[in-house]
C-alpha atoms as a PDB file:
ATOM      1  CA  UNK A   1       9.673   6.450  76.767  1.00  0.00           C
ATOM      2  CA  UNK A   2       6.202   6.304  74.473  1.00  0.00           C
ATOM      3  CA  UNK A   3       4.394   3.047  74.086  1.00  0.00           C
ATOM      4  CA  UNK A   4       2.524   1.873  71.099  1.00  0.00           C
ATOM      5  CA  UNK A   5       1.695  -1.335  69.271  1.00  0.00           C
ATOM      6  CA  UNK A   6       2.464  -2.726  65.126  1.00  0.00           C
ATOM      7  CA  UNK A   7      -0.802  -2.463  63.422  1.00  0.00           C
ATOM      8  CA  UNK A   8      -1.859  -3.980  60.189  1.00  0.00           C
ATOM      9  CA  UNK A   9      -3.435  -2.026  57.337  1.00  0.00           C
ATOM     10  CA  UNK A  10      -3.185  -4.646  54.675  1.00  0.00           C
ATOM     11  CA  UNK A  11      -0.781  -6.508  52.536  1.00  0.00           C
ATOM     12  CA  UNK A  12       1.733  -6.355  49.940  1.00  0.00           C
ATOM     13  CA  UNK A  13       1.701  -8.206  46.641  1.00  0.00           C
ATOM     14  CA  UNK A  14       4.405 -10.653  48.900  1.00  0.00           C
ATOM     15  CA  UNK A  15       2.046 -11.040  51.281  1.00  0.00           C
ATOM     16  CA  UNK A  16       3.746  -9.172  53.902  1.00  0.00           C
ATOM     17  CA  UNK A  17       1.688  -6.957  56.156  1.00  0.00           C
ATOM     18  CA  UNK A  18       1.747  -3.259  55.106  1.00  0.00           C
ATOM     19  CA  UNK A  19       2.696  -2.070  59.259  1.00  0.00           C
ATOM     20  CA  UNK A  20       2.213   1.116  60.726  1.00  0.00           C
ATOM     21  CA  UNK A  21       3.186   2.369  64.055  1.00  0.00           C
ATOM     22  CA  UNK A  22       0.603   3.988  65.752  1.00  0.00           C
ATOM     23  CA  UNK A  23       1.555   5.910  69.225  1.00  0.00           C
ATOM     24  CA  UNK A  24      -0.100   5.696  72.365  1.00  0.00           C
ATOM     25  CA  UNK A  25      -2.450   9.171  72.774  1.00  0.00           C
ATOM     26  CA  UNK A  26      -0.380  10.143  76.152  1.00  0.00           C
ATOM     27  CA  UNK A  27       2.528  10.060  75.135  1.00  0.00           C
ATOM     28  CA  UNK A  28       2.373  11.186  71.317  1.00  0.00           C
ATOM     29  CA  UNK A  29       3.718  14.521  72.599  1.00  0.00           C
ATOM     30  CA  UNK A  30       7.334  13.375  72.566  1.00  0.00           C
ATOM     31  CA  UNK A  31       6.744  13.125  68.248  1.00  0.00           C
ATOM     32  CA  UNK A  32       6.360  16.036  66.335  1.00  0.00           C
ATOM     33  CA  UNK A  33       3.335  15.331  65.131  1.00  0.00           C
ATOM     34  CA  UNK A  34       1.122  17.888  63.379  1.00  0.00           C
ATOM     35  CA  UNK A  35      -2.391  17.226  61.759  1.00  0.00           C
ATOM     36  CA  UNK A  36      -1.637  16.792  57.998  1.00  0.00           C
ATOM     37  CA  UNK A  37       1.711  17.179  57.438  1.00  0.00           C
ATOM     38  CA  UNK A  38       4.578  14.452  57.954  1.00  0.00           C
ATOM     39  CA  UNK A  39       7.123  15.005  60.149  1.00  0.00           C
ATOM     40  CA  UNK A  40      10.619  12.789  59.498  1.00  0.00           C
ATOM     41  CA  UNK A  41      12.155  11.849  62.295  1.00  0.00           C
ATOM     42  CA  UNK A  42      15.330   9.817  62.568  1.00  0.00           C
ATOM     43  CA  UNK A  43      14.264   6.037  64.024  1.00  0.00           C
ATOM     44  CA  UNK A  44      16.783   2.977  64.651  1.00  0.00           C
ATOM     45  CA  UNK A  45      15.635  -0.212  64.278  1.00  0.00           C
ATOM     46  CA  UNK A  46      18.121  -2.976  64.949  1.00  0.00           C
ATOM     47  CA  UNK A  47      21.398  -2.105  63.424  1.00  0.00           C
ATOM     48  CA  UNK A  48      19.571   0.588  60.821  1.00  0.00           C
ATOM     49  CA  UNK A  49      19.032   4.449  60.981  1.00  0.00           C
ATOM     50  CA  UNK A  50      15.732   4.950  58.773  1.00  0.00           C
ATOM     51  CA  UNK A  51      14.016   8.314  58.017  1.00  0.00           C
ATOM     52  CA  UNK A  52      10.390   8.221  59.084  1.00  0.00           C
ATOM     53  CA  UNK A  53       7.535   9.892  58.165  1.00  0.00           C
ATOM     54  CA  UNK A  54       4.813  10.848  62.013  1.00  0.00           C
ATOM     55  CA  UNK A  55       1.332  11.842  60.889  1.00  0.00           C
ATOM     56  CA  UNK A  56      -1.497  12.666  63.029  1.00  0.00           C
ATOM     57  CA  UNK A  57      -5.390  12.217  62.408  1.00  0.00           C
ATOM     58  CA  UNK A  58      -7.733  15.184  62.827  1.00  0.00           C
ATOM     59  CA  UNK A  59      -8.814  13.061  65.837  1.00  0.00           C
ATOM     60  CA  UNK A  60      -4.894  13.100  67.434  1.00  0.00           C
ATOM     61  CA  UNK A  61      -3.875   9.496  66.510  1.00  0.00           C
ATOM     62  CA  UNK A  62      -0.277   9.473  65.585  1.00  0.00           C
ATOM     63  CA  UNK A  63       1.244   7.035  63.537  1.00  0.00           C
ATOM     64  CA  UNK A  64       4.841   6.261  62.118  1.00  0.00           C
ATOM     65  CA  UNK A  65       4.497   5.795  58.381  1.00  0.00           C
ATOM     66  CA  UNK A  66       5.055   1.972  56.947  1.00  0.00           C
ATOM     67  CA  UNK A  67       7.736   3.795  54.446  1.00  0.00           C
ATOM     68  CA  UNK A  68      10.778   4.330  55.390  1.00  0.00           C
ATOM     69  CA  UNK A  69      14.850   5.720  54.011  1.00  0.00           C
ATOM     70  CA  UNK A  70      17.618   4.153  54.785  1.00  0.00           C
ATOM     71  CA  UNK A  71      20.067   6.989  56.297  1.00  0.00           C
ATOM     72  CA  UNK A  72      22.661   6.788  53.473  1.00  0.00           C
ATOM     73  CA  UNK A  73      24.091   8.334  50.650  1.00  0.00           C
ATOM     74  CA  UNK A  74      21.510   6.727  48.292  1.00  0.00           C
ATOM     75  CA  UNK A  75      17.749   7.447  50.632  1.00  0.00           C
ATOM     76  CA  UNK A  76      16.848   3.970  49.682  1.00  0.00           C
ATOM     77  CA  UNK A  77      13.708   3.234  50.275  1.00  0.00           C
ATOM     78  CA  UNK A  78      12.312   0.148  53.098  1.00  0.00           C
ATOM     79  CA  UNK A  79       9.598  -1.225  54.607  1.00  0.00           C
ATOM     80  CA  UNK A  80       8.941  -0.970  58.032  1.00  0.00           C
ATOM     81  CA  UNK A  81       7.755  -4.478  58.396  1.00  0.00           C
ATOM     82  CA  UNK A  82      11.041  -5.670  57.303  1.00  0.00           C
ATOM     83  CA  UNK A  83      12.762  -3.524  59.372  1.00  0.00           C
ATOM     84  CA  UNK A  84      10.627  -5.070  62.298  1.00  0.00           C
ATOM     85  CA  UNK A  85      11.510  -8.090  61.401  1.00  0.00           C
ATOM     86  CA  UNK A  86      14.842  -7.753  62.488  1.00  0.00           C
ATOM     87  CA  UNK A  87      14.177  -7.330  66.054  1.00  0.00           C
ATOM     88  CA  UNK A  88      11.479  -9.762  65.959  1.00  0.00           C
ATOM     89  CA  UNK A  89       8.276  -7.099  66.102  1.00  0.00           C
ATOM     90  CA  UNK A  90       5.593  -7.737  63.981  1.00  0.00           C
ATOM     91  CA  UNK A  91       1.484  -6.913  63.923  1.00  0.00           C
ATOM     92  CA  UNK A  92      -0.299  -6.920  67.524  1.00  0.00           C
ATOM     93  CA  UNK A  93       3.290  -6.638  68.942  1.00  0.00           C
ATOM     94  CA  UNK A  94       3.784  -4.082  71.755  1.00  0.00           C
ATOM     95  CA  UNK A  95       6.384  -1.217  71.067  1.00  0.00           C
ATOM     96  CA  UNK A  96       8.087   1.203  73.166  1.00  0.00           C
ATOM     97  CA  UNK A  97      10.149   3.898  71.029  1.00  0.00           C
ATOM     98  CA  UNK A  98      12.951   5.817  73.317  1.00  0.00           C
ATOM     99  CA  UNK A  99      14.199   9.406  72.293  1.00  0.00           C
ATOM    100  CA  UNK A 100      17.844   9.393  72.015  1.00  0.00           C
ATOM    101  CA  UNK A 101      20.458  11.786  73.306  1.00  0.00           C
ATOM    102  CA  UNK A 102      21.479  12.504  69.502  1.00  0.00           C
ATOM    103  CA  UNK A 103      17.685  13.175  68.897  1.00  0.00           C
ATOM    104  CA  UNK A 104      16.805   9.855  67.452  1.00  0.00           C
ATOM    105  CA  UNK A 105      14.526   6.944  68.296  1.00  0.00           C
ATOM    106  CA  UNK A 106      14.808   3.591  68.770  1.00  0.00           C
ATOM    107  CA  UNK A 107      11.851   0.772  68.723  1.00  0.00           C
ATOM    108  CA  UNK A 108      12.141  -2.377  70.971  1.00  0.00           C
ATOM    109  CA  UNK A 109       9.868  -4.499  72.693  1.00  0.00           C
END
């Protein structure tokens, strides 16, 4: 299990925050990150399967990407706030994101 928290790094033209995941350093291992390049990973939040993008600083912060895919036929594009919405995350909020049997992740509380 990795901990993290919802941060904030501005807002859209709707006024919704742009969010970002960023990963606790001890236990950003269990991500693939690697210093600039994304890594997509698989992610379920609520009832959704997005594609998501991990990054990494130079300094080792790791960070889920505020764009995401929806897992279908069409790779339409979400936001990750929105997505948060549905299980009631938003900025400041507390995360822990599980790795799967089937090699996903899930977010909760």
């Amino acid at each position: 299990m990795m901990s993290g928290s919802v941060t904030r790094q501005g807002a859209y033209a709707d006024k919704k925050d742009i969010c970002e995941l960023y990963i606790d350093k001890d236990c950003s291992r269990y991500l693939p990150p690697e210093h600039g390049k994304k890594k997509i990973i698989n992610i379920n939040i609520g009832n959704k399967t997005y594609e998501a993008g991990v990054h990494e600083t130079k300094e080792g912060v790791v960070w889920v990407s505020s764009v995401l895919h929806e897992r279908n036929q069409k790779r339409v594009k979400a936001r990750l706030v929105d997505a948060l919405a549905t299980i009631g995350l938003r900025k400041g909020d507390s995360i822990k994101i599980k790795l799967n049997n089937d090699g996903t992740f899930s977010v909760s509380h």
